[in-house]
C-alpha atoms as a PDB file:
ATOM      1  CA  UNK A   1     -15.952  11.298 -13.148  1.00  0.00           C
ATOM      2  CA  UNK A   2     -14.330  13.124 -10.274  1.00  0.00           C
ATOM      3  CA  UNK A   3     -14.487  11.705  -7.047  1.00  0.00           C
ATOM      4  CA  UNK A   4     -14.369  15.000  -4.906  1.00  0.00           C
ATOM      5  CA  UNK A   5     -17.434  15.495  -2.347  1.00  0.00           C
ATOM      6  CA  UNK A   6     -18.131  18.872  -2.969  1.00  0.00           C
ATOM      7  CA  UNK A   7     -18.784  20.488  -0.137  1.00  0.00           C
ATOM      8  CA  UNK A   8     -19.974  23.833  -1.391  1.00  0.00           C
ATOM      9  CA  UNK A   9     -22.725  22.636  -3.574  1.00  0.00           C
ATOM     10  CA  UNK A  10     -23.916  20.093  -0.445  1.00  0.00           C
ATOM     11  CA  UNK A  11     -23.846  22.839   1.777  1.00  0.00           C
ATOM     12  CA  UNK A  12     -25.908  24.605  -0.209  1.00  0.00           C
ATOM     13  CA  UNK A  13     -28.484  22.595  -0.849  1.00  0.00           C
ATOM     14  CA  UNK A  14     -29.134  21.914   2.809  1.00  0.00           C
ATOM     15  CA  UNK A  15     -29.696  26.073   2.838  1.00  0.00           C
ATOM     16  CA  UNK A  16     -32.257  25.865   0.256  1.00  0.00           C
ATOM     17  CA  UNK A  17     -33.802  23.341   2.020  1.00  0.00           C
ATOM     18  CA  UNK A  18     -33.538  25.529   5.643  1.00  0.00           C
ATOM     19  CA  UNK A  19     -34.923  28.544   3.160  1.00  0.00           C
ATOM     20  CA  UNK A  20     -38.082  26.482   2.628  1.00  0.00           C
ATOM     21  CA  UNK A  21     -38.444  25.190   5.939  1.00  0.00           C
ATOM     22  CA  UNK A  22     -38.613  29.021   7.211  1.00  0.00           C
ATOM     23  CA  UNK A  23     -40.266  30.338   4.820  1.00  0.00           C
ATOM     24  CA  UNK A  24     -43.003  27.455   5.587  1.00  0.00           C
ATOM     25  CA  UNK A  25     -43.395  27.607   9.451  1.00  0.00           C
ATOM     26  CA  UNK A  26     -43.233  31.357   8.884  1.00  0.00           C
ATOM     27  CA  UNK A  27     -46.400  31.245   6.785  1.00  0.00           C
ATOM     28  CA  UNK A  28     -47.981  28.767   9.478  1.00  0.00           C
ATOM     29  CA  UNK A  29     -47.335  30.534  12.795  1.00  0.00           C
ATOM     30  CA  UNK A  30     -46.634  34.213  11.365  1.00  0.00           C
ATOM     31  CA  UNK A  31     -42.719  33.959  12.948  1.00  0.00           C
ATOM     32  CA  UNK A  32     -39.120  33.302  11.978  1.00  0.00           C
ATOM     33  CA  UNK A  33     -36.433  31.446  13.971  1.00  0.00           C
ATOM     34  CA  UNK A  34     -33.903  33.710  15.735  1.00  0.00           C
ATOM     35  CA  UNK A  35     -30.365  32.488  16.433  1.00  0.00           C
ATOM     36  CA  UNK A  36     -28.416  34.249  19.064  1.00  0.00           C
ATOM     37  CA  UNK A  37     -24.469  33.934  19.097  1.00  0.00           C
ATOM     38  CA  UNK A  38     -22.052  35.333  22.427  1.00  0.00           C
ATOM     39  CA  UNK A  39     -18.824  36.349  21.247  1.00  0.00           C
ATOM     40  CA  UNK A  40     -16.284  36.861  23.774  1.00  0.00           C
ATOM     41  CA  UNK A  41     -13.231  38.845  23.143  1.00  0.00           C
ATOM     42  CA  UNK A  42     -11.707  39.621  20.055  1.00  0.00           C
ATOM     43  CA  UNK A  43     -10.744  36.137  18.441  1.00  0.00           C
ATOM     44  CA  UNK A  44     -10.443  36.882  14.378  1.00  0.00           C
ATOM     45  CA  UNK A  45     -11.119  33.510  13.370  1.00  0.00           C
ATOM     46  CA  UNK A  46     -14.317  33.699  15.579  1.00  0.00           C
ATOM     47  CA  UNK A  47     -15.191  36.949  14.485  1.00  0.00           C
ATOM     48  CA  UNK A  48     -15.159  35.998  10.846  1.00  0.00           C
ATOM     49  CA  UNK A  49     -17.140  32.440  11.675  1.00  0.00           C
ATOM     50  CA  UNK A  50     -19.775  34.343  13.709  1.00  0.00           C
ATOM     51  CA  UNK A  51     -19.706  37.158  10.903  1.00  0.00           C
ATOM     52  CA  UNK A  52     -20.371  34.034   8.225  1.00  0.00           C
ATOM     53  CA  UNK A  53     -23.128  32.678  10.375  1.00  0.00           C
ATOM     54  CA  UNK A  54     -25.168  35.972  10.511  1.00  0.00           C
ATOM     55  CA  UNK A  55     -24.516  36.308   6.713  1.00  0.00           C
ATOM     56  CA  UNK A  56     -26.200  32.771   5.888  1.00  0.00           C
ATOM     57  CA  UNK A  57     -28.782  33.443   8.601  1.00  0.00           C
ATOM     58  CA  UNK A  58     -29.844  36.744   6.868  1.00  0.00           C
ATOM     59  CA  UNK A  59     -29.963  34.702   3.480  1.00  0.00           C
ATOM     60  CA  UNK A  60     -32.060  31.663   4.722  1.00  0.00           C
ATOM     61  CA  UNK A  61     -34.769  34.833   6.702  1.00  0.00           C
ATOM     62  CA  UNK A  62     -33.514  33.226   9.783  1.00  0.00           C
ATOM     63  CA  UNK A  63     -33.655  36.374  12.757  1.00  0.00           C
ATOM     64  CA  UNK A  64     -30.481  36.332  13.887  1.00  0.00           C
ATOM     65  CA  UNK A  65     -27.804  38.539  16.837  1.00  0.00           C
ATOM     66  CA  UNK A  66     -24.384  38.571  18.008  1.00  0.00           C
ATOM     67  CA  UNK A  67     -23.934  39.395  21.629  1.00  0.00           C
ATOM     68  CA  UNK A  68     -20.180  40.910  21.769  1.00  0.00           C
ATOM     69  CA  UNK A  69     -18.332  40.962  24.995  1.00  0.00           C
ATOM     70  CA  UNK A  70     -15.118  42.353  26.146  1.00  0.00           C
ATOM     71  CA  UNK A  71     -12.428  39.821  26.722  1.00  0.00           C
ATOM     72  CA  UNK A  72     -12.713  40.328  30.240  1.00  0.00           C
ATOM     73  CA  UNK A  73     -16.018  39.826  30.958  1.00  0.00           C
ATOM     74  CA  UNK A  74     -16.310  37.717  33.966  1.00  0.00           C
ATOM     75  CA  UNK A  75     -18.221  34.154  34.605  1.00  0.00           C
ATOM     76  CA  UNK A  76     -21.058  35.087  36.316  1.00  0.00           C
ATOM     77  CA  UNK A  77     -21.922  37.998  33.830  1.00  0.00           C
ATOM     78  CA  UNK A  78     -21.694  35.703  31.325  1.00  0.00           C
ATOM     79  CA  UNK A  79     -23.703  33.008  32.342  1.00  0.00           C
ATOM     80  CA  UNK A  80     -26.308  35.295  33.985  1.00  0.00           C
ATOM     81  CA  UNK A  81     -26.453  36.432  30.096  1.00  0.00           C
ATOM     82  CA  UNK A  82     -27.069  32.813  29.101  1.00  0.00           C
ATOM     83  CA  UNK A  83     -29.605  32.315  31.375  1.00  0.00           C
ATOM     84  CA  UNK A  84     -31.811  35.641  29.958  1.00  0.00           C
ATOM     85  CA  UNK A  85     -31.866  33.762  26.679  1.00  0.00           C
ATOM     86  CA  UNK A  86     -32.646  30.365  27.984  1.00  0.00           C
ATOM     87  CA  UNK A  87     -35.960  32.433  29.218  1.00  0.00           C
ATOM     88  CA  UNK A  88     -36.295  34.322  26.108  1.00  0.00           C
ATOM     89  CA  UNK A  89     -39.285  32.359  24.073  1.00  0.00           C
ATOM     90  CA  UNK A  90     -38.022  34.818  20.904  1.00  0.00           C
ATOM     91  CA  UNK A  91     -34.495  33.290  20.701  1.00  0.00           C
ATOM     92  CA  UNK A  92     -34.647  29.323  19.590  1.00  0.00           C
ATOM     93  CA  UNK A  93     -31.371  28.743  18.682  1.00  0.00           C
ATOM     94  CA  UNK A  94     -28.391  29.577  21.073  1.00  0.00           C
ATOM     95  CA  UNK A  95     -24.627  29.054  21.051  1.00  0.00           C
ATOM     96  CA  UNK A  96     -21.217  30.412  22.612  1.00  0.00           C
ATOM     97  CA  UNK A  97     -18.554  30.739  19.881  1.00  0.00           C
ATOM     98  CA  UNK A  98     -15.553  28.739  20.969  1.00  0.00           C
ATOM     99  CA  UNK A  99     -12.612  29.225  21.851  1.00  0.00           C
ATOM    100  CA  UNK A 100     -13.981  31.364  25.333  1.00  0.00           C
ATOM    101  CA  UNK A 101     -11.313  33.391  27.055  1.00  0.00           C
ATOM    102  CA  UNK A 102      -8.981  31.196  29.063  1.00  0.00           C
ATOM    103  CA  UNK A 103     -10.232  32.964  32.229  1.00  0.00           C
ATOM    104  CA  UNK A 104     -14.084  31.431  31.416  1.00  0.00           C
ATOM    105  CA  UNK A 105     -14.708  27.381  32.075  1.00  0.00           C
ATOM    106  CA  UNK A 106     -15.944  26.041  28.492  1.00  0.00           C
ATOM    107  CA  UNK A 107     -17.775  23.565  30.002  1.00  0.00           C
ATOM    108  CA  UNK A 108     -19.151  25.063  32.602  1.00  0.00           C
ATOM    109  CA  UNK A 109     -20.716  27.753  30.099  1.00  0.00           C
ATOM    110  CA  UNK A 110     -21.436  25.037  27.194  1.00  0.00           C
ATOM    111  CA  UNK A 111     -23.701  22.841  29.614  1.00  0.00           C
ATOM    112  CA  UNK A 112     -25.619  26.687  31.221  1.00  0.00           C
ATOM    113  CA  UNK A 113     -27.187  26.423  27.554  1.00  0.00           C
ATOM    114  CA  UNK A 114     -30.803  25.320  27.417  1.00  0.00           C
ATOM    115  CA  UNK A 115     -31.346  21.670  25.701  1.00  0.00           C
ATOM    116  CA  UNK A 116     -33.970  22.895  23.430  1.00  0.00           C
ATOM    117  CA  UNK A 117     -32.192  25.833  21.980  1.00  0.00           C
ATOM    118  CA  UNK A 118     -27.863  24.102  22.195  1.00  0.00           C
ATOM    119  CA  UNK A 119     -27.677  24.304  17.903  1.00  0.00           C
ATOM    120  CA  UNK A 120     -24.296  23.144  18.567  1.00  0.00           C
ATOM    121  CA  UNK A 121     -25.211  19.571  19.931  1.00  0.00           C
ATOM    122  CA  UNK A 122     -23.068  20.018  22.871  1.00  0.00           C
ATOM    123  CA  UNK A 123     -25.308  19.979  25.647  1.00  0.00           C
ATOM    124  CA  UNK A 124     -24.783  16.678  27.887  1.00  0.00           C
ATOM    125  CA  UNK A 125     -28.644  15.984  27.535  1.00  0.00           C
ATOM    126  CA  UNK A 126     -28.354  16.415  23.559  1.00  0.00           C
ATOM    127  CA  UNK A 127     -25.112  13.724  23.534  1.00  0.00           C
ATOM    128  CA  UNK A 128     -27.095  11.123  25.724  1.00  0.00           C
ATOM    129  CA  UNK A 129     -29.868  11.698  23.233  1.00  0.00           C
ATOM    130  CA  UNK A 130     -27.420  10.882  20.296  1.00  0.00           C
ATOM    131  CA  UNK A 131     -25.673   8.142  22.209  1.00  0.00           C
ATOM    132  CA  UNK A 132     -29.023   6.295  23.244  1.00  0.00           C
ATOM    133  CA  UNK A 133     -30.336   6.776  20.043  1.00  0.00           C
ATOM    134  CA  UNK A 134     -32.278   3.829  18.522  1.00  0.00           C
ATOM    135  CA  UNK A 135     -31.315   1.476  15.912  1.00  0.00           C
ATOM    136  CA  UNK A 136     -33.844   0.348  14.549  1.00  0.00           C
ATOM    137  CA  UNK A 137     -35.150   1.620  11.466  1.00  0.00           C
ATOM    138  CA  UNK A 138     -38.446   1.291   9.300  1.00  0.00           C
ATOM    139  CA  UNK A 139     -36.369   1.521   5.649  1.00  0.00           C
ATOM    140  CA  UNK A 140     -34.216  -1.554   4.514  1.00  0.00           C
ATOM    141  CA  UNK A 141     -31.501  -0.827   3.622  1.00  0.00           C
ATOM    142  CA  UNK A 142     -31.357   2.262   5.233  1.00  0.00           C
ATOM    143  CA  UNK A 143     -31.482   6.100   3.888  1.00  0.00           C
ATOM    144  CA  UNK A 144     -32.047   8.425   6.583  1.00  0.00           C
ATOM    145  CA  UNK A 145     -32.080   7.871  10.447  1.00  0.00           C
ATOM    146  CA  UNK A 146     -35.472   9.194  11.523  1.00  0.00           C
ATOM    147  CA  UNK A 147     -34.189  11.754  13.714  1.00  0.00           C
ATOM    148  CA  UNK A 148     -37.172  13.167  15.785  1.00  0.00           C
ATOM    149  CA  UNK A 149     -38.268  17.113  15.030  1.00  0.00           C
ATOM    150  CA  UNK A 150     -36.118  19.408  17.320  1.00  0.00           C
ATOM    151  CA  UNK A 151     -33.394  16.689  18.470  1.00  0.00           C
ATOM    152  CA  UNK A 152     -30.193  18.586  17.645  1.00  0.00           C
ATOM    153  CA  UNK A 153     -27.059  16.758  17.018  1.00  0.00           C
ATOM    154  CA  UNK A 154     -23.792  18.506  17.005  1.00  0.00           C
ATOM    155  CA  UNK A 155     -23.030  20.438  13.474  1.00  0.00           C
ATOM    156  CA  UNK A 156     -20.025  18.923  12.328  1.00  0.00           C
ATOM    157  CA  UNK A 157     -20.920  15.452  12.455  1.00  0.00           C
ATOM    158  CA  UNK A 158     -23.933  15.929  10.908  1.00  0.00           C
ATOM    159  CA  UNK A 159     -22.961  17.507   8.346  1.00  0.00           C
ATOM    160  CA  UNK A 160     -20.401  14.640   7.641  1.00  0.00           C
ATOM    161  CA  UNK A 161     -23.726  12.222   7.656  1.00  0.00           C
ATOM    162  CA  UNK A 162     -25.065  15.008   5.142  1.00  0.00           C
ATOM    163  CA  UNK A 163     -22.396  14.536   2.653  1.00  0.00           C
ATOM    164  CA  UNK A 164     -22.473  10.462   2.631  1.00  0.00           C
ATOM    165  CA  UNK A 165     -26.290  10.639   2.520  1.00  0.00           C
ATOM    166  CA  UNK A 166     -26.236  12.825  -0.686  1.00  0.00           C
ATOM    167  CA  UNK A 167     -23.739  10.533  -1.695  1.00  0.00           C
ATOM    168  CA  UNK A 168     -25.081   7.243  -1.478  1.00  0.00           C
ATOM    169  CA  UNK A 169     -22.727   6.068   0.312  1.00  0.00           C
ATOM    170  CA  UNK A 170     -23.342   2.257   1.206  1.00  0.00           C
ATOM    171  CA  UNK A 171     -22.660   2.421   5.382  1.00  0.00           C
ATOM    172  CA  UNK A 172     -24.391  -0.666   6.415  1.00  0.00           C
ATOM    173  CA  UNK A 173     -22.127  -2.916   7.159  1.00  0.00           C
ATOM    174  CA  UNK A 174     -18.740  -1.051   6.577  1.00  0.00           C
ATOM    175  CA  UNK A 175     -15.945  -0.760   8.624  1.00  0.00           C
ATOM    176  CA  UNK A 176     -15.779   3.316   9.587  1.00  0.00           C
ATOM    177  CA  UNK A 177     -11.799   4.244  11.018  1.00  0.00           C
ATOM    178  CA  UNK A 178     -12.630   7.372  13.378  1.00  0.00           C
ATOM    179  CA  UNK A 179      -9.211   8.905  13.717  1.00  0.00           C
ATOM    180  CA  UNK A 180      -9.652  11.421  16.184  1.00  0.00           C
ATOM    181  CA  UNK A 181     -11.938  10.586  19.854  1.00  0.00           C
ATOM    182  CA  UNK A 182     -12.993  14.392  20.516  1.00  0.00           C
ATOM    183  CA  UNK A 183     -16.510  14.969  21.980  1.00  0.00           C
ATOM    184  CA  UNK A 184     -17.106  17.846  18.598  1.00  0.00           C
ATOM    185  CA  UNK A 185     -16.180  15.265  16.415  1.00  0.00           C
ATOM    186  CA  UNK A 186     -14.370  11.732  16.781  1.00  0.00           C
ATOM    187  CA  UNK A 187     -17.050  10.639  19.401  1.00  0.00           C
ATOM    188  CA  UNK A 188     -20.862  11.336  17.928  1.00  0.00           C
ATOM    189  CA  UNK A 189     -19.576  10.941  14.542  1.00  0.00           C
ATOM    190  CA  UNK A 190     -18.952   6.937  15.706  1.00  0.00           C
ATOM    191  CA  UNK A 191     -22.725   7.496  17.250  1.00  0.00           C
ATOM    192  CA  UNK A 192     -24.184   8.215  14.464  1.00  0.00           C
ATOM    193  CA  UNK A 193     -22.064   5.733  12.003  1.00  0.00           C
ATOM    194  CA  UNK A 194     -23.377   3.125  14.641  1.00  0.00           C
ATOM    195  CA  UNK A 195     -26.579   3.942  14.231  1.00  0.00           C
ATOM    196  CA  UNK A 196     -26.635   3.547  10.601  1.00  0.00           C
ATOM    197  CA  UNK A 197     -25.651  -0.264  11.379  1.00  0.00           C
ATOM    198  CA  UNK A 198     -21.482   0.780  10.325  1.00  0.00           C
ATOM    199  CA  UNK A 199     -18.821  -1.182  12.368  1.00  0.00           C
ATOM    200  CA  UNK A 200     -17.039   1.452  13.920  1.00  0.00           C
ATOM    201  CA  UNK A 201     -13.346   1.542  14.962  1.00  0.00           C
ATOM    202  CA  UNK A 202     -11.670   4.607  17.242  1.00  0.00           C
ATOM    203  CA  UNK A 203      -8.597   5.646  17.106  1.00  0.00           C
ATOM    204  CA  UNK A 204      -6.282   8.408  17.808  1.00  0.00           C
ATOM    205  CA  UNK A 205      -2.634   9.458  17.722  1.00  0.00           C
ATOM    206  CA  UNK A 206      -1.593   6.906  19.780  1.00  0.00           C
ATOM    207  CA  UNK A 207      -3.022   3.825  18.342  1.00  0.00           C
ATOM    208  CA  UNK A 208      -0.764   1.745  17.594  1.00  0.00           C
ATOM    209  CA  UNK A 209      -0.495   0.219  13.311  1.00  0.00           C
ATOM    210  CA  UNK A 210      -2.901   3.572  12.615  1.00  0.00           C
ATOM    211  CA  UNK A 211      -1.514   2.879   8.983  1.00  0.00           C
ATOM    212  CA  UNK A 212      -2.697  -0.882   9.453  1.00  0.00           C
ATOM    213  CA  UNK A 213      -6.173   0.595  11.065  1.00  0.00           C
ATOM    214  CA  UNK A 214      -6.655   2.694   8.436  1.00  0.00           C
ATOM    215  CA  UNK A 215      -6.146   0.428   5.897  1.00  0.00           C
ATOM    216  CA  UNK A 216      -8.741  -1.846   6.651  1.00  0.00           C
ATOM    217  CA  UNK A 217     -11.722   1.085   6.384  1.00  0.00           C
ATOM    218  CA  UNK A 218     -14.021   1.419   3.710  1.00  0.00           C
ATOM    219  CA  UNK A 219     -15.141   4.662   5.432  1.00  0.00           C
ATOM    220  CA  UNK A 220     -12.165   6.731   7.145  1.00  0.00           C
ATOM    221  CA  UNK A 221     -12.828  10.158   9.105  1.00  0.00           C
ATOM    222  CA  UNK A 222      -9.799  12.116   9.779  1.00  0.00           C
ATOM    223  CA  UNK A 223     -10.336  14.587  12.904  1.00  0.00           C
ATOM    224  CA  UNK A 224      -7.036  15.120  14.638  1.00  0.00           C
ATOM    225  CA  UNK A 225      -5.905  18.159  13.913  1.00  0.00           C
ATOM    226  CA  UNK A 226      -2.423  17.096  12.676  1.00  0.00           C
ATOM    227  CA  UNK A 227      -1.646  18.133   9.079  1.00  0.00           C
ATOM    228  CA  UNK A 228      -1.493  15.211   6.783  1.00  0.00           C
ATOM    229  CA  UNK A 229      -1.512  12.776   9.589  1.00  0.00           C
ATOM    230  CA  UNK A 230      -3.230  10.327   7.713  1.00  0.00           C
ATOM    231  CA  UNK A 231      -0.706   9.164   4.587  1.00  0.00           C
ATOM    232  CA  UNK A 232      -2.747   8.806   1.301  1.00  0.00           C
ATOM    233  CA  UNK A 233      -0.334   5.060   0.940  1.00  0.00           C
ATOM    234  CA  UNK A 234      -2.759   4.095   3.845  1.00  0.00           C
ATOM    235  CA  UNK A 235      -6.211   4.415   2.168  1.00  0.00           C
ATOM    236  CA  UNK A 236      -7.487   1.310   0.677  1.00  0.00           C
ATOM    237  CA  UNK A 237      -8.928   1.421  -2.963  1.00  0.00           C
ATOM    238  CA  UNK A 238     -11.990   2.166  -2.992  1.00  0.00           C
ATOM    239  CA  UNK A 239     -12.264   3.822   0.083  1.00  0.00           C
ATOM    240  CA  UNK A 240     -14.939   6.955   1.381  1.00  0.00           C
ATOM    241  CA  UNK A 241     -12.380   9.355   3.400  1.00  0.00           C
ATOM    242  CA  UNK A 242     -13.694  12.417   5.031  1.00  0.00           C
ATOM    243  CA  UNK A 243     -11.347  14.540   6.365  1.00  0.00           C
ATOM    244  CA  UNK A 244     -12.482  16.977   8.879  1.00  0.00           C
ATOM    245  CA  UNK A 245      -9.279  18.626   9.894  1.00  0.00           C
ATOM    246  CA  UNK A 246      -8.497  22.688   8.956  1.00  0.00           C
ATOM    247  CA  UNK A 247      -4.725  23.384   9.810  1.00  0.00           C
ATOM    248  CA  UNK A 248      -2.617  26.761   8.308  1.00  0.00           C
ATOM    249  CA  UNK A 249       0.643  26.282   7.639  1.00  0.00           C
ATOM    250  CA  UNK A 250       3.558  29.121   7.800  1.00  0.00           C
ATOM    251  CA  UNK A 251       2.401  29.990   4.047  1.00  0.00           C
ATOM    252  CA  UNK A 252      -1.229  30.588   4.873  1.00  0.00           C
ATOM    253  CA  UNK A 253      -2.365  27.739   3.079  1.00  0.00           C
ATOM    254  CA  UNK A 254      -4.805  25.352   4.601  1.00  0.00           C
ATOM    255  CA  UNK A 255      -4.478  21.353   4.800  1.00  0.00           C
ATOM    256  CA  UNK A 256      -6.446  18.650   5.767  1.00  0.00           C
ATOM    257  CA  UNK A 257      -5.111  15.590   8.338  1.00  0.00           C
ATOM    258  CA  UNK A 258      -5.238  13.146   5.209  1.00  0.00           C
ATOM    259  CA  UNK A 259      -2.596  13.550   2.804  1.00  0.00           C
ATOM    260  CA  UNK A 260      -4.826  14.894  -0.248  1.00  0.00           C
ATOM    261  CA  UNK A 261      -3.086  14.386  -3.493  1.00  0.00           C
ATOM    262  CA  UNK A 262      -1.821  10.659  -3.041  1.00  0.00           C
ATOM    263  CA  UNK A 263      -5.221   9.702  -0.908  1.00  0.00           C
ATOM    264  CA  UNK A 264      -7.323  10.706  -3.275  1.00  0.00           C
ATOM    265  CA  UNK A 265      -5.730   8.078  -6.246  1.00  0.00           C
ATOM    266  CA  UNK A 266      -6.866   5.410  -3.704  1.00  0.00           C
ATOM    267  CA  UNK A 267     -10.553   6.636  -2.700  1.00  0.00           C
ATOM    268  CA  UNK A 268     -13.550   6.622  -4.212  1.00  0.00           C
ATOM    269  CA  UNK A 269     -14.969   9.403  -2.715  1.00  0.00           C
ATOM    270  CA  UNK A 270     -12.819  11.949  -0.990  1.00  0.00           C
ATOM    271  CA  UNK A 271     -13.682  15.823   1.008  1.00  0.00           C
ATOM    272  CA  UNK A 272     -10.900  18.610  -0.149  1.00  0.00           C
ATOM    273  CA  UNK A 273      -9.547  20.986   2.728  1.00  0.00           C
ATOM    274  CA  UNK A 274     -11.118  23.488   2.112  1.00  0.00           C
ATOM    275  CA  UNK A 275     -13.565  23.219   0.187  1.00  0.00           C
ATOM    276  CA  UNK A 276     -14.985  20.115   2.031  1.00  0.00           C
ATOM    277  CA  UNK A 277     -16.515  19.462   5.465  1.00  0.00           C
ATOM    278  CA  UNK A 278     -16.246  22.910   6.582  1.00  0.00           C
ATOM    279  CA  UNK A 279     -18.789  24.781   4.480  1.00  0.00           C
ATOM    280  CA  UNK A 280     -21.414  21.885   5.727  1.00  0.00           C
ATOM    281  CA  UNK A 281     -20.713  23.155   9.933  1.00  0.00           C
ATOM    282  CA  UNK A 282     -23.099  26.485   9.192  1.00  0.00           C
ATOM    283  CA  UNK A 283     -25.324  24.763   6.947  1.00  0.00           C
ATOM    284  CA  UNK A 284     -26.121  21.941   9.791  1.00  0.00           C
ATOM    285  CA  UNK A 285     -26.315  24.191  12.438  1.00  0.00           C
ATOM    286  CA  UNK A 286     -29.115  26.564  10.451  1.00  0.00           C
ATOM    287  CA  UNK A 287     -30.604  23.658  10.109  1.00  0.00           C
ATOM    288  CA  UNK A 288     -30.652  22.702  13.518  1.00  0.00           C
ATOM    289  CA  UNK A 289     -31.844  26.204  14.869  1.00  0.00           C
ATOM    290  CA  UNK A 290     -34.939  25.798  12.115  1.00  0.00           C
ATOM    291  CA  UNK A 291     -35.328  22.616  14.215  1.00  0.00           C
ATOM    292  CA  UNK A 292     -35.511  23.978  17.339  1.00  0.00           C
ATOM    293  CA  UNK A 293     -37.929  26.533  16.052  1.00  0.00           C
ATOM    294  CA  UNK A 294     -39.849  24.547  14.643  1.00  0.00           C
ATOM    295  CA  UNK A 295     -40.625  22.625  17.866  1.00  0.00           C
ATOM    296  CA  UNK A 296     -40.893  25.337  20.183  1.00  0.00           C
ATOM    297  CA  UNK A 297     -43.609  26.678  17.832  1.00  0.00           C
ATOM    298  CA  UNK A 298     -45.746  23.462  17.758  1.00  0.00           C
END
């Protein structure tokens, strides 16, 4: 029995799912979700990603636009842009593709997004939502956190919680390594491993016996954005890893921050780069923007 989480097949599952959900509040209220994406510049892997998310959109009968902007375009332009949507009751679901021009503050333009329609999760209201969420939980042992309608919770993470779900994956209880502290990833992925009653340890490059850390986990995330930080020696048997990182090498090929080949003789369960984590980032945030939609329509 192989022990790769396939990431594909999870991913698209969760679209059928988003299919249904559309095609349902569609027959209810007589309209579709619409999910509108600012592209700045001329970034290829951000072209292709926003190309990818229009694609699924399409496929799911999610309404969906790109907004493309010069490289140049200043600040106040865009944000003035962001705020036309934020007032927009047709759009529900609204991001900026990332990496902005160095020119443009990502924050300041992440955090101009409306609560109700950030997809991404990255709002500070939608983090202090995920942060203060509650524990407790009506199902023993636990399957699902009961996430209210419209709360959106960034992609990534989620989609992480997706794959373990689907999986079965016992978390109550475990000890979860976080390698990695970002706020896309390392951070609300500890959140919501927390909330599902996991012990959670955070660390980072410069933690000190990482191999030690890691070798404790029964759940290990790898999100640092090092290739093959995390040795495969270091994985207990028996151990869930989920490895979040996408690096190219000088070939072209890609590779995770965990060490594939010799990790995956120790873990039970383990995500392949690619193939893994990556395909579930779309399918989470389609979700979310159905979400969204949905709420704004009740």
């Amino acid at each position: 029995m192989s022990n790769i989480i396939d990431g594909k097949a999870i991913a698209q599952s969760v679209r059928e799912d988003v299919a249904k959900g559309v095609e349902a509040l569609k027959k209810k209220t007589g309209k579709v979700p619409k999910l509108s994406v600012i592209l700045v510049g001329e970034d290829p892997a951000s072209k292709v990603y926003v190309g990818h998310k229009s694609k699924f959109a399409a496929e799911l009968g999610i309404d969906s636009d790109t907004i493309k902007l010069p490289e140049d375009t200043p600040q106040d332009e865009l944000l003035g842009i962001i705020d036309k949507l934020n007032a927009d009751k047709g759009v529900h679901g609204l991001l900026v593709q990332l990496p902005v021009p160095k020119h443009l503050d990502t924050e300041t333009v992440t955090q101009r997004i409306a609560s109700e329609k950030d997809v991404d999760g990255i709002t500070y209201i939608n983090f202090g939502k995920l942060l203060s969420a509650d524990y407790r939980r009506k199902d023993d042992p636990p399957k699902k956190p009961p996430i209210p309608e419209g709360n959106l919770e960034p992609c990534t993470p989620s989609g992480v919680m997706e794959m373990l779900y689907r999986h079965d994956v016992e978390i109550q209880g475990k000890l979860a390594v976080i390698v990695g502290r970002s706020n896309i990833v390392g951070k609300p992925i500890s959140m919501m491993l927390m909330r599902e009653h996991a012990t959670v340890m955070m660390c980072h490059s410069r933690t000190k016996d990482l191999d030690k850390m890691v070798g404790m986990a029964d759940i290990v995330v790898a999100a640092t954005g090092k290739a093959e930080m995390i040795k495969g020696s270091w994985v207990k048997k028996g151990a869930v890893v989920i490895d979040v990182g996408v690096n190219r090498m000088e070939d072209g090929k890609l590779k995770g921050d965990v060490e594939f080949e010799e990790a995956k003789k120790n873990a039970s369960l383990i995500t392949p780069v690619p193939g893994g984590v990556g395909p579930m980032t779309i399918a989470m945030l389609l979700k979310n923007t159905l979400s969204a939609a949905t709420k704004a329509m009740s």
